[in-house]
C-alpha atoms as a PDB file:
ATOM      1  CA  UNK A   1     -20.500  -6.031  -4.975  1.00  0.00           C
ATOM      2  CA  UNK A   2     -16.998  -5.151  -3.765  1.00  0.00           C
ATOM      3  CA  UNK A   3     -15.275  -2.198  -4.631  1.00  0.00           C
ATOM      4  CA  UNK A   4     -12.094  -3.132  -6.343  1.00  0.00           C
ATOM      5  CA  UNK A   5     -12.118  -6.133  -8.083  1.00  0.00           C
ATOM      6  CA  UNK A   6      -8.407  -7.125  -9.717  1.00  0.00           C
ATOM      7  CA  UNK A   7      -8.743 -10.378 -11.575  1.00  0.00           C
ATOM      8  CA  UNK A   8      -5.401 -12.379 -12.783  1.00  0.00           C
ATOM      9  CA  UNK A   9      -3.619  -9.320 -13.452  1.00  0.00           C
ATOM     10  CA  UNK A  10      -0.777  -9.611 -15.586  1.00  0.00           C
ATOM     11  CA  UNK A  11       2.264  -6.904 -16.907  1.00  0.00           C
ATOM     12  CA  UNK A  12       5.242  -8.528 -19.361  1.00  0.00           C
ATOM     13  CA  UNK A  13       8.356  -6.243 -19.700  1.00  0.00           C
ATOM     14  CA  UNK A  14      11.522  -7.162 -21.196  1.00  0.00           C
ATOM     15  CA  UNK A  15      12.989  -7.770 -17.345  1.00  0.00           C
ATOM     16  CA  UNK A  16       9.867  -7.961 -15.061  1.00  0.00           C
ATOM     17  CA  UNK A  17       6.791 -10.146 -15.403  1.00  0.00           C
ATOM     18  CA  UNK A  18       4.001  -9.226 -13.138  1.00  0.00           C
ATOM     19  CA  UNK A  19       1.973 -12.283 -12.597  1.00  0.00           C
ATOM     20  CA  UNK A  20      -1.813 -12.985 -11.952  1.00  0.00           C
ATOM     21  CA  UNK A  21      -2.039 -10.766  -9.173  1.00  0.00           C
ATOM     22  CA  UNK A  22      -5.924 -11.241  -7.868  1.00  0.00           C
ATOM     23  CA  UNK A  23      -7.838  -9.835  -4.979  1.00  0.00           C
ATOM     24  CA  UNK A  24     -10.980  -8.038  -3.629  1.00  0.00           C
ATOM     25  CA  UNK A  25     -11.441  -4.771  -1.878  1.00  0.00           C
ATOM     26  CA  UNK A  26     -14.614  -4.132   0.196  1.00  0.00           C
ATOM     27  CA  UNK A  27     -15.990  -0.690   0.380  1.00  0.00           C
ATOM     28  CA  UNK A  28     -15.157   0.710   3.690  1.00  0.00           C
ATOM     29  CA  UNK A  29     -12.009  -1.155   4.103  1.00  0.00           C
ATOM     30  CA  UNK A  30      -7.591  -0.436   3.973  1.00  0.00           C
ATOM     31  CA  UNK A  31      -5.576  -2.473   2.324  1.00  0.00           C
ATOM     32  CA  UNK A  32      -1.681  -2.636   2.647  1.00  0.00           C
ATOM     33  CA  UNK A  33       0.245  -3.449  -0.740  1.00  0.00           C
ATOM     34  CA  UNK A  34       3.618  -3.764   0.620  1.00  0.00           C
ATOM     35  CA  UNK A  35       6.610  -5.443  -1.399  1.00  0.00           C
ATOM     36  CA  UNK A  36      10.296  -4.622  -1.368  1.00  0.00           C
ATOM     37  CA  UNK A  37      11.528  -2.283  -3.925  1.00  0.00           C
ATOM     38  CA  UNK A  38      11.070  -3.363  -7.697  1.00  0.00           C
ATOM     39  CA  UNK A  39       8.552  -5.851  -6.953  1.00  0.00           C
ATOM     40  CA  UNK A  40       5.699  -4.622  -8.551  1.00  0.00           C
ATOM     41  CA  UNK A  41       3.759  -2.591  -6.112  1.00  0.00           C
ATOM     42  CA  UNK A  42       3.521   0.886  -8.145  1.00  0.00           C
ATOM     43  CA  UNK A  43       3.374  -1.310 -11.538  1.00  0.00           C
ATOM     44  CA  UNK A  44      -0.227  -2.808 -10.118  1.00  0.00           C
ATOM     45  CA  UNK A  45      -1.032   0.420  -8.893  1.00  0.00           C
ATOM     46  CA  UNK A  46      -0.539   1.875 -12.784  1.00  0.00           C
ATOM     47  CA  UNK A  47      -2.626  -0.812 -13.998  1.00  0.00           C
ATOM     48  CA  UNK A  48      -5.128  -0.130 -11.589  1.00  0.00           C
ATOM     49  CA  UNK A  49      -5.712   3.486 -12.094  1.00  0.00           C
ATOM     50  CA  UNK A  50      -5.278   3.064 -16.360  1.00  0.00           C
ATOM     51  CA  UNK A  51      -2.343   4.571 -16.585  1.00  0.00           C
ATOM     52  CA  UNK A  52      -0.941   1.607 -18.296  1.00  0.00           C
ATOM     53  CA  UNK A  53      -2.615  -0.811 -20.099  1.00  0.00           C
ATOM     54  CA  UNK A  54      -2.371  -4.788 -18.929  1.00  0.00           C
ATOM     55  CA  UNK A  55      -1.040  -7.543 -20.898  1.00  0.00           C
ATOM     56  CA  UNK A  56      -4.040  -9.872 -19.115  1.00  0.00           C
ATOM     57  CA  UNK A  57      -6.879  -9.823 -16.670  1.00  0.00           C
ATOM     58  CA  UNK A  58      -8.714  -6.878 -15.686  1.00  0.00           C
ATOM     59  CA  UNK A  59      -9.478  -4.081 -12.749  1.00  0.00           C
ATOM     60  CA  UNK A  60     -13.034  -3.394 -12.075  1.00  0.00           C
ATOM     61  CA  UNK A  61     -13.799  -0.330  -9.885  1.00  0.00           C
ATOM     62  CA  UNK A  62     -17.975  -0.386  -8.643  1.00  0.00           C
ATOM     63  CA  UNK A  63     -17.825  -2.790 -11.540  1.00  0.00           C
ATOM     64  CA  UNK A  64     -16.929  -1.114 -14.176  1.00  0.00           C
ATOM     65  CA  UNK A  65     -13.770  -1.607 -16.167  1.00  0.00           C
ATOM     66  CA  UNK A  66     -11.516   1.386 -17.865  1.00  0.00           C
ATOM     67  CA  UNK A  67     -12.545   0.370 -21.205  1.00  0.00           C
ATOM     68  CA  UNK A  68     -15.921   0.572 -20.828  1.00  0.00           C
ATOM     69  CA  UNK A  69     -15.988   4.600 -19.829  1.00  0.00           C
ATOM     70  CA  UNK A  70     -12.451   6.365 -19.215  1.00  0.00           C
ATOM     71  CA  UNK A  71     -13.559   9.330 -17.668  1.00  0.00           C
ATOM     72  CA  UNK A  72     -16.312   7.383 -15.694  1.00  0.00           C
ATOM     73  CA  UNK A  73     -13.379   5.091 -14.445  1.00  0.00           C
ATOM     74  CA  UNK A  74     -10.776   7.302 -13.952  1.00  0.00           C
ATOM     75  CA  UNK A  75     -13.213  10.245 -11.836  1.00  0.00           C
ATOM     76  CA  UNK A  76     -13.770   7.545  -9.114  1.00  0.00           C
ATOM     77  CA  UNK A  77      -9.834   7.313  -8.295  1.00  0.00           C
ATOM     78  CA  UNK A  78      -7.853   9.586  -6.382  1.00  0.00           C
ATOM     79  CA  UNK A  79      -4.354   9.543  -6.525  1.00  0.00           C
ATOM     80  CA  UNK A  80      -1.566  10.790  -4.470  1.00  0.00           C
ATOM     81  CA  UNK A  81       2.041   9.814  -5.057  1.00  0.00           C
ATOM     82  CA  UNK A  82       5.475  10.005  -3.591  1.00  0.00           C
ATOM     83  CA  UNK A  83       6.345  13.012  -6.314  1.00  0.00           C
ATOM     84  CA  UNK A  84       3.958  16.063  -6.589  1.00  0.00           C
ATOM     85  CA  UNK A  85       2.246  15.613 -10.077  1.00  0.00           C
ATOM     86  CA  UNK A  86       1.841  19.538 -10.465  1.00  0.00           C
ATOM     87  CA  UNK A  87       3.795  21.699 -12.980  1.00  0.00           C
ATOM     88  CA  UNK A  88       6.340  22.921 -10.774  1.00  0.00           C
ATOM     89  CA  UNK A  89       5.406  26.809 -11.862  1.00  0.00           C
ATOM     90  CA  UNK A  90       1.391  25.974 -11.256  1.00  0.00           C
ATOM     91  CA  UNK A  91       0.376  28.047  -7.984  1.00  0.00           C
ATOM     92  CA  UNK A  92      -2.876  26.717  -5.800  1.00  0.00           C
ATOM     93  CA  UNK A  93      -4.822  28.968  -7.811  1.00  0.00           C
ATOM     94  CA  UNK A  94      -3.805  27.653 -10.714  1.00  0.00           C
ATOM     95  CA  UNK A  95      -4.669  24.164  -9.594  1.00  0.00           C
ATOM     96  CA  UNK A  96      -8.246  24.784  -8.169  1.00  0.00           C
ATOM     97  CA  UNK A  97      -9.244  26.423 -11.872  1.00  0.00           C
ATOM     98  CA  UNK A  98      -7.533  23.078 -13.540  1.00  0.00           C
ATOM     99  CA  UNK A  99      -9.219  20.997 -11.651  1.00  0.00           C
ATOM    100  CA  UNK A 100     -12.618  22.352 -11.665  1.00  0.00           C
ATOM    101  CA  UNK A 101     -12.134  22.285 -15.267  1.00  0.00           C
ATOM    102  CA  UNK A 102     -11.654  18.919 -15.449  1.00  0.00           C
ATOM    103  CA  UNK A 103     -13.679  17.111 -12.816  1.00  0.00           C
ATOM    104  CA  UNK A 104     -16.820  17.089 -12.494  1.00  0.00           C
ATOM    105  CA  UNK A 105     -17.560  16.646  -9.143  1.00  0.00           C
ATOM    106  CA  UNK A 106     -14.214  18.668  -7.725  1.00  0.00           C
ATOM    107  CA  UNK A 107     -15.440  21.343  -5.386  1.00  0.00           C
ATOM    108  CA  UNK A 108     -14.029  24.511  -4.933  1.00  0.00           C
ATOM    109  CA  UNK A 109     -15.040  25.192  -1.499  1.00  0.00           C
ATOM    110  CA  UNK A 110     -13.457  21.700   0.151  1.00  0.00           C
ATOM    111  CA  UNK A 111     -10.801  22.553  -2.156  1.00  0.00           C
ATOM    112  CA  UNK A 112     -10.126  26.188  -0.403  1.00  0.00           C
ATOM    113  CA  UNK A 113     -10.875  24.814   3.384  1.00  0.00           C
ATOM    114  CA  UNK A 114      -7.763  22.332   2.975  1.00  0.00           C
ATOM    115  CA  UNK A 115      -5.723  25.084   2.003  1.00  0.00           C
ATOM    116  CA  UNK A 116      -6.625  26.869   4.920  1.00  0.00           C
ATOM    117  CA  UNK A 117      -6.661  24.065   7.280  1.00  0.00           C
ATOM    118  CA  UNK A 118      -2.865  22.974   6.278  1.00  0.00           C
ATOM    119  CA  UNK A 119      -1.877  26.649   6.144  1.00  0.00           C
ATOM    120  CA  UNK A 120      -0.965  26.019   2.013  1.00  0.00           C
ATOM    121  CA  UNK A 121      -0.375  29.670   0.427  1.00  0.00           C
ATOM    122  CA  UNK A 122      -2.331  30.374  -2.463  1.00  0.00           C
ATOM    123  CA  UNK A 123      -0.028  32.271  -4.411  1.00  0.00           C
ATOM    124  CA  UNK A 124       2.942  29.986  -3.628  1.00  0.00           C
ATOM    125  CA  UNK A 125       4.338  28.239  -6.458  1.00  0.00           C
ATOM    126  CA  UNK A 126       4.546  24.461  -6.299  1.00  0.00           C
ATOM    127  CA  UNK A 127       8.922  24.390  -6.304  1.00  0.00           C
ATOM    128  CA  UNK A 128       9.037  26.125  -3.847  1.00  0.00           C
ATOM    129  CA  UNK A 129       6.847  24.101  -1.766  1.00  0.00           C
ATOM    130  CA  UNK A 130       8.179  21.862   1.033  1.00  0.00           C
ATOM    131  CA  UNK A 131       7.791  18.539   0.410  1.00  0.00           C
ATOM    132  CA  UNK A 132       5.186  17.931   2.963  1.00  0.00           C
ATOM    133  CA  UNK A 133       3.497  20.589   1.582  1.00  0.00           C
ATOM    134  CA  UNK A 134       3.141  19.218  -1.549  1.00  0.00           C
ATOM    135  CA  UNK A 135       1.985  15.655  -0.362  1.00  0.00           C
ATOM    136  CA  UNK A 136      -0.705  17.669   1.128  1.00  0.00           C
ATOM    137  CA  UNK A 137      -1.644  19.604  -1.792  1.00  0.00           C
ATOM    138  CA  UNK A 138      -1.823  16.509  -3.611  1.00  0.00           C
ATOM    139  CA  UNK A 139      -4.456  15.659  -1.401  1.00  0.00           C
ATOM    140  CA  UNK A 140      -6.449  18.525  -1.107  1.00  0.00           C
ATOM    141  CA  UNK A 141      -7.091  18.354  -4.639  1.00  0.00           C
ATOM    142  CA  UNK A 142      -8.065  14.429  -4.100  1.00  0.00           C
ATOM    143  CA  UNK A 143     -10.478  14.847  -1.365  1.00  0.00           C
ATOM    144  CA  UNK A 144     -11.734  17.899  -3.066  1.00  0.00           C
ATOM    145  CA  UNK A 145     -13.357  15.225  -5.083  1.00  0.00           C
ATOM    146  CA  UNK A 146     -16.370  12.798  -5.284  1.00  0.00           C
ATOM    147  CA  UNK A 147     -13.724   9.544  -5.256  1.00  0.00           C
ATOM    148  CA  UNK A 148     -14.312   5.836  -4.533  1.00  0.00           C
ATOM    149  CA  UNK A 149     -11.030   4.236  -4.264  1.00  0.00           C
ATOM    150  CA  UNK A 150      -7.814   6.297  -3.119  1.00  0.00           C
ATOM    151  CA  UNK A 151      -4.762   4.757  -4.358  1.00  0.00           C
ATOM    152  CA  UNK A 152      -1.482   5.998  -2.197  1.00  0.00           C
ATOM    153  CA  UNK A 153       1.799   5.214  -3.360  1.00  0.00           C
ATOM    154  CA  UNK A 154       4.666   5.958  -1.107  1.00  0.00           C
ATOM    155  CA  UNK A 155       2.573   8.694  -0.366  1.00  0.00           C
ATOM    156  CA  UNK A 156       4.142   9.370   3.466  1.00  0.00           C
ATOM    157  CA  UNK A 157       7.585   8.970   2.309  1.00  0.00           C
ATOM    158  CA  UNK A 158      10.013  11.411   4.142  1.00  0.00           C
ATOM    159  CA  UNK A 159       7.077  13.158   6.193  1.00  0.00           C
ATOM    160  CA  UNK A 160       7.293  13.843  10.008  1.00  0.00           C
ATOM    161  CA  UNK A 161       5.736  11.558  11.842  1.00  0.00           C
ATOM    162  CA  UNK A 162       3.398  14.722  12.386  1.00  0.00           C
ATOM    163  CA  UNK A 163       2.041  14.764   9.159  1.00  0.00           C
ATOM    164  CA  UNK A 164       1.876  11.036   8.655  1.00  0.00           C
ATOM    165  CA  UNK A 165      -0.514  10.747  11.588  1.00  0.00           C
ATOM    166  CA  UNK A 166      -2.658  13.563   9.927  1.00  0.00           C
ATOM    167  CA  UNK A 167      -2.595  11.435   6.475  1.00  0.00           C
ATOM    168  CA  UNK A 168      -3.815   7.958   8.523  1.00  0.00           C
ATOM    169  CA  UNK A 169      -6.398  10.080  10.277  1.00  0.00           C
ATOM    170  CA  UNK A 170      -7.361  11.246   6.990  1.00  0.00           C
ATOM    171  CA  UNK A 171      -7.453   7.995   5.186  1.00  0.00           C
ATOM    172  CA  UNK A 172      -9.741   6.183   8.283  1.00  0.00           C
ATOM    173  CA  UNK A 173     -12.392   9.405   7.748  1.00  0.00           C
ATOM    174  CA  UNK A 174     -12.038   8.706   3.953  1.00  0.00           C
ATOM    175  CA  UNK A 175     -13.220   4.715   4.533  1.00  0.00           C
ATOM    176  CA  UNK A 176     -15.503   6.038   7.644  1.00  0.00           C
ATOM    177  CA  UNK A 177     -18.675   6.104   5.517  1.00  0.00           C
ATOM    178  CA  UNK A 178     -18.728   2.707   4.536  1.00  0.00           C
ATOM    179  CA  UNK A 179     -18.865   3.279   0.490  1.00  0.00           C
ATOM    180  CA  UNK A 180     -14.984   4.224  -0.512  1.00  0.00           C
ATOM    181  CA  UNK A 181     -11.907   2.016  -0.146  1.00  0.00           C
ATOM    182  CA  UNK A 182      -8.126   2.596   0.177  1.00  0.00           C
ATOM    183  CA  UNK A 183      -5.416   1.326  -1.643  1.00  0.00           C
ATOM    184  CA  UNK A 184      -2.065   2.144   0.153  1.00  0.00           C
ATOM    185  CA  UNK A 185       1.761   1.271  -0.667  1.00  0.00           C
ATOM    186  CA  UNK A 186       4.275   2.352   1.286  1.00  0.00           C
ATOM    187  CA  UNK A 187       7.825   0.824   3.308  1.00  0.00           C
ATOM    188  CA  UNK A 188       6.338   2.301   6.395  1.00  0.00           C
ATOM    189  CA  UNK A 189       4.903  -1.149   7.441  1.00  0.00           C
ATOM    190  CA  UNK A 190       3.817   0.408  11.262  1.00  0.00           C
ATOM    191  CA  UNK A 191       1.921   2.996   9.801  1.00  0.00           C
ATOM    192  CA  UNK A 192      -0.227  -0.312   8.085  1.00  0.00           C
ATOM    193  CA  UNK A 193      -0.295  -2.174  11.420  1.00  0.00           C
ATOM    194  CA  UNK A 194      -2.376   0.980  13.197  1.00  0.00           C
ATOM    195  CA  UNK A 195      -4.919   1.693   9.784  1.00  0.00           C
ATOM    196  CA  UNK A 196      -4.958  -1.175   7.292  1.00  0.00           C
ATOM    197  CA  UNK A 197      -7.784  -4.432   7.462  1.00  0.00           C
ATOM    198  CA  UNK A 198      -5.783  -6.306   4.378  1.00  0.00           C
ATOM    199  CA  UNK A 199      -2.303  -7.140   3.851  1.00  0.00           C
ATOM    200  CA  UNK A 200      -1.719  -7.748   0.241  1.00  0.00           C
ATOM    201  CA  UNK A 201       2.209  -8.553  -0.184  1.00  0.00           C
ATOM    202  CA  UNK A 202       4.220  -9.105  -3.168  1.00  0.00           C
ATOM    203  CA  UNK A 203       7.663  -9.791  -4.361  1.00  0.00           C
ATOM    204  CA  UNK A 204       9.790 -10.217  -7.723  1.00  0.00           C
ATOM    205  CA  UNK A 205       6.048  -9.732  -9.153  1.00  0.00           C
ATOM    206  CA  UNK A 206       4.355 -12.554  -7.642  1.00  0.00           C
ATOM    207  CA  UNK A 207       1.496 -13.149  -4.824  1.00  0.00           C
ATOM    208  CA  UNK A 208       2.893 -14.212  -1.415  1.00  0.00           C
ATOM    209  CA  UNK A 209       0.211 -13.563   0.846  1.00  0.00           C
ATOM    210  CA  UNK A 210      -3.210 -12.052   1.061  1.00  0.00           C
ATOM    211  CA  UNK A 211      -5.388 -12.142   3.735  1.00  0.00           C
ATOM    212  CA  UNK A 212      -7.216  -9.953   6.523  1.00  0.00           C
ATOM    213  CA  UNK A 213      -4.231  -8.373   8.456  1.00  0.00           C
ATOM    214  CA  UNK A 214      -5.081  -9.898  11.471  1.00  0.00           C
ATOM    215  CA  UNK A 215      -5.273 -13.059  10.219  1.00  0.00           C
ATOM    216  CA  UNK A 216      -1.880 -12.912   8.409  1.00  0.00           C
ATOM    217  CA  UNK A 217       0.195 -12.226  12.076  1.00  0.00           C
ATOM    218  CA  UNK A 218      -2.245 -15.118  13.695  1.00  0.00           C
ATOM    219  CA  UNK A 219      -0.597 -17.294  11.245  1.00  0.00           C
ATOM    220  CA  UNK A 220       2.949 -17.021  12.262  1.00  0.00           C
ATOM    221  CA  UNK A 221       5.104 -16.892  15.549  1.00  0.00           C
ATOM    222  CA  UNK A 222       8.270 -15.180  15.793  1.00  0.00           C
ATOM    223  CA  UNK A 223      10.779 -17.252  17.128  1.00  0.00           C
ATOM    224  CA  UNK A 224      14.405 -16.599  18.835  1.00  0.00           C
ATOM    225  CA  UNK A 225      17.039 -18.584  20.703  1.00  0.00           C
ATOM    226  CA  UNK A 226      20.331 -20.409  20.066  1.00  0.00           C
ATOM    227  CA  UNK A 227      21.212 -21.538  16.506  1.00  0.00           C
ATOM    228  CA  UNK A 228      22.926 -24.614  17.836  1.00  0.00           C
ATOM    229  CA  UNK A 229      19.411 -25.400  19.665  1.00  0.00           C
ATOM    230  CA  UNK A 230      17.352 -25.904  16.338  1.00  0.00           C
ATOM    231  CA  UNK A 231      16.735 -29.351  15.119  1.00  0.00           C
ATOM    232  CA  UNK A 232      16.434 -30.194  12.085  1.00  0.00           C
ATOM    233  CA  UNK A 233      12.865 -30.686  11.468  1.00  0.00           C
ATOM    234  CA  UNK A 234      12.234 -26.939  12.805  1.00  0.00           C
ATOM    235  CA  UNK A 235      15.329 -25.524  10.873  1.00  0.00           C
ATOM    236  CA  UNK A 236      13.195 -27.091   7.733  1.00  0.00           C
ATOM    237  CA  UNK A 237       9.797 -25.143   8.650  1.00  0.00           C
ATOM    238  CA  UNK A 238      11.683 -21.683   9.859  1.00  0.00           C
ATOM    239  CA  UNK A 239      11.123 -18.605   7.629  1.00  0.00           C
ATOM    240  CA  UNK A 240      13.982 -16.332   6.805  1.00  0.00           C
ATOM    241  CA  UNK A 241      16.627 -18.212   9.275  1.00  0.00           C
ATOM    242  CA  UNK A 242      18.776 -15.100  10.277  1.00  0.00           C
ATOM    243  CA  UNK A 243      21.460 -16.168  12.486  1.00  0.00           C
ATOM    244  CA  UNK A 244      24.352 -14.214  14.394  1.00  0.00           C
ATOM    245  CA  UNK A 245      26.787 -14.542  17.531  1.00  0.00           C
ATOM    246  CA  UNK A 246      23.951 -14.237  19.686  1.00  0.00           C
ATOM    247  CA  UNK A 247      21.401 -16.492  18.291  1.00  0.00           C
ATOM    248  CA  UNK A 248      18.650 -16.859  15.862  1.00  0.00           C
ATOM    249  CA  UNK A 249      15.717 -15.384  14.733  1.00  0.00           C
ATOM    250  CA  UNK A 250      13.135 -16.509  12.310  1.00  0.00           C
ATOM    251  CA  UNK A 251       9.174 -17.181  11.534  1.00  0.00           C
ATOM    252  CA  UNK A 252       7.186 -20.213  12.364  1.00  0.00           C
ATOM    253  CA  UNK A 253       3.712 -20.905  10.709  1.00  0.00           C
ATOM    254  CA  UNK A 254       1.961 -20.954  13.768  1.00  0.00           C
ATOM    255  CA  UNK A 255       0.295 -24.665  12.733  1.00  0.00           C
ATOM    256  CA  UNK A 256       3.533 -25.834  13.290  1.00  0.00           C
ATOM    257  CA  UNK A 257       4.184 -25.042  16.610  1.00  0.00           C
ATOM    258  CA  UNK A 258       4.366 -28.145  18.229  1.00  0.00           C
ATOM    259  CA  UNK A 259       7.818 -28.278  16.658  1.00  0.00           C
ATOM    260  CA  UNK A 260       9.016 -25.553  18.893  1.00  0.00           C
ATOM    261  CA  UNK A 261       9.751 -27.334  22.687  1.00  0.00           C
ATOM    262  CA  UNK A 262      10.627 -25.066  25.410  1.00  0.00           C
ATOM    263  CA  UNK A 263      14.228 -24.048  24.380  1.00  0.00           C
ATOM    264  CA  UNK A 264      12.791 -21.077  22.377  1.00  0.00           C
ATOM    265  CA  UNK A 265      11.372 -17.833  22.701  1.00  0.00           C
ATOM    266  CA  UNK A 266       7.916 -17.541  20.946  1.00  0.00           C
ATOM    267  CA  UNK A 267       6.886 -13.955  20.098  1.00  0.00           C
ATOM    268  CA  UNK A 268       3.835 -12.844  18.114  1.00  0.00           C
ATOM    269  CA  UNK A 269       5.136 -11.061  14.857  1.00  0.00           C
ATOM    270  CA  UNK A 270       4.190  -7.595  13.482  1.00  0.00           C
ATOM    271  CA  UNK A 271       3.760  -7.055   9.659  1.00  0.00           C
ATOM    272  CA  UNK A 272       7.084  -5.807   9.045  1.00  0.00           C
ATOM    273  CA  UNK A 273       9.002  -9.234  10.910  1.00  0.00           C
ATOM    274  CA  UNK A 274       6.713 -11.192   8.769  1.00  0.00           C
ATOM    275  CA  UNK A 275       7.633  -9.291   5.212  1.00  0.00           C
ATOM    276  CA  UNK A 276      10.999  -9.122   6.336  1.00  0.00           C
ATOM    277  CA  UNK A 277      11.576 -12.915   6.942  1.00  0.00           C
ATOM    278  CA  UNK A 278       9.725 -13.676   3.720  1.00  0.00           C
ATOM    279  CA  UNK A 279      12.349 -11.422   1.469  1.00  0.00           C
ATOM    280  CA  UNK A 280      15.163 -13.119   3.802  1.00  0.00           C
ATOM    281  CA  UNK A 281      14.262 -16.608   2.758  1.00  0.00           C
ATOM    282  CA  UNK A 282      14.328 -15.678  -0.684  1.00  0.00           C
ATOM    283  CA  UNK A 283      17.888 -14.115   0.003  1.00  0.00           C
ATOM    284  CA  UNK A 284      18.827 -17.167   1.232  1.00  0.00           C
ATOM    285  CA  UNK A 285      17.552 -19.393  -1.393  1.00  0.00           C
ATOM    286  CA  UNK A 286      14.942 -20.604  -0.550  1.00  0.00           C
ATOM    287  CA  UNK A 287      11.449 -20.701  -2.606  1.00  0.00           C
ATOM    288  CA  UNK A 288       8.967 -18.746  -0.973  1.00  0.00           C
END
């Protein structure tokens, strides 16, 4: 049984439809939910966690919907965001006897050992925290927990790169034992290329691709040369054309290769080319 299941998940508002968004999560495994801004990405991630309800399909988590047990549900997610969800006047202390209140399987000693570890005062309160010091408060109190699925949402926003390499660290230990998963949005597409297994991108609400990571770069090629060089059965198969006074550059599904010649320079793409040229094309007018 996987981990996360999201079935034909659907959210209608006045002036966004999100739209059958389906897809597996293994235990043990990362998956990148990238998108640019407005396209859904912390919308799913509300639906997911039950903080707002669905217009269709459903979100099982060790298959179990939210309906069937709230508290059941929601005790298996951990949640960190790009805003600290602590009252702004709440000190650690005060957090530690909230949570231990409310979960049942928060510990007080993990809880106490991340403070130490990230040198996060005790008596401190939360405004006048940095804000990498809340992001890892946030977590503390998450991995103080007995969790199955993290969900991250623009979690590393505006950290050093410092502190972001402590949160991936943090995340691959999370997955290490083979039983919890990780959801993770974020604009910080490199930090995906190093830590996630699955991409899983979206835009203006819809599904554009899904697929082990590794298998979504083998299935394009970055290419670059002169504009005046592309015929026009390539220019027809090219993928977010972007052309200037010194050329062109674009993506090529690689099964199309043999469209290429020798008058171009074939890279292989990261993530961040490939969603890039994807929200081009649809810039340009084309349908993705």
């Amino acid at each position: 049984m996987e981990l996360l299941e999201v079935k034909n998940l659907s959210k209608h508002y006045k002036s966004f439809d999100l739209m059958d968004i389906s897809f597996t999560l293994p235990r043990g495994y990362i998956m990148g939910y990238v998108g640019p801004n407005g396209s859904g990405k912390t919308t799913t991630l509300n639906l997911i966690t039950g903080i707002v309800k669905c217009s269709d399909g459903e979100v099982y988590i060790d298959g179990h919907t939210c309906k069937e047990d709230v508290k059941t549900y929601r005790e298996q997610i951990g949640y960190v965001g790009d805003e600290s969800y602590f009252p702004d006047n709440f000190t650690a202390k005060n957090i530690r006897l909230a949570l231990k209140d409310f979960y049942t399987t928060f510990s007080e000693e993990k809880f106490n050992a991340f403070l130490q570890k990230w040198n996060l005062p005790e008596k401190k309160q939360v405004k006048d925290f940095s804000r990498g010091m809340k992001v890892m408060l946030m977590f503390a109190s998450v991995l103080s927990r007995d969790t199955k699925l993290l969900i991250l949402d623009e979690a590393t926003n505006g950290l050093d790169p410092v502190m972001r390499m402590e949160i991936l660290r943090l995340l691959q230990e999370y997955v290490m034992d083979g039983q919890r998963s990780v959801i993770f949005s974020t604009h910080i597409l490199s930090d995906l290329e190093q830590i996630a297994d699955y991409i899983y991108f979206i835009d203006q609400g819809r599904t554009i691709l899904h697929d082990a990571k590794d298998e979504i770069i083998e299935s394009f090629l970055l290419v670059k040369g002169e504009s005046g060089a592309i015929p026009p059965a390539l220019k027809r198969e090219l993928i977010g054309l972007e052309e200037n006074a010194y050329g062109f550059e674009a993506i090529l599904p690689s099964g199309r290769a043999e469209l290429l010649g020798n008058a171009f320079l074939v890279e292989k793409p990261n993530i961040d080319d490939i969603v890039i040229h994807f929200i081009k094309n649809r810039e340009n007018g084309n349908r993705i």
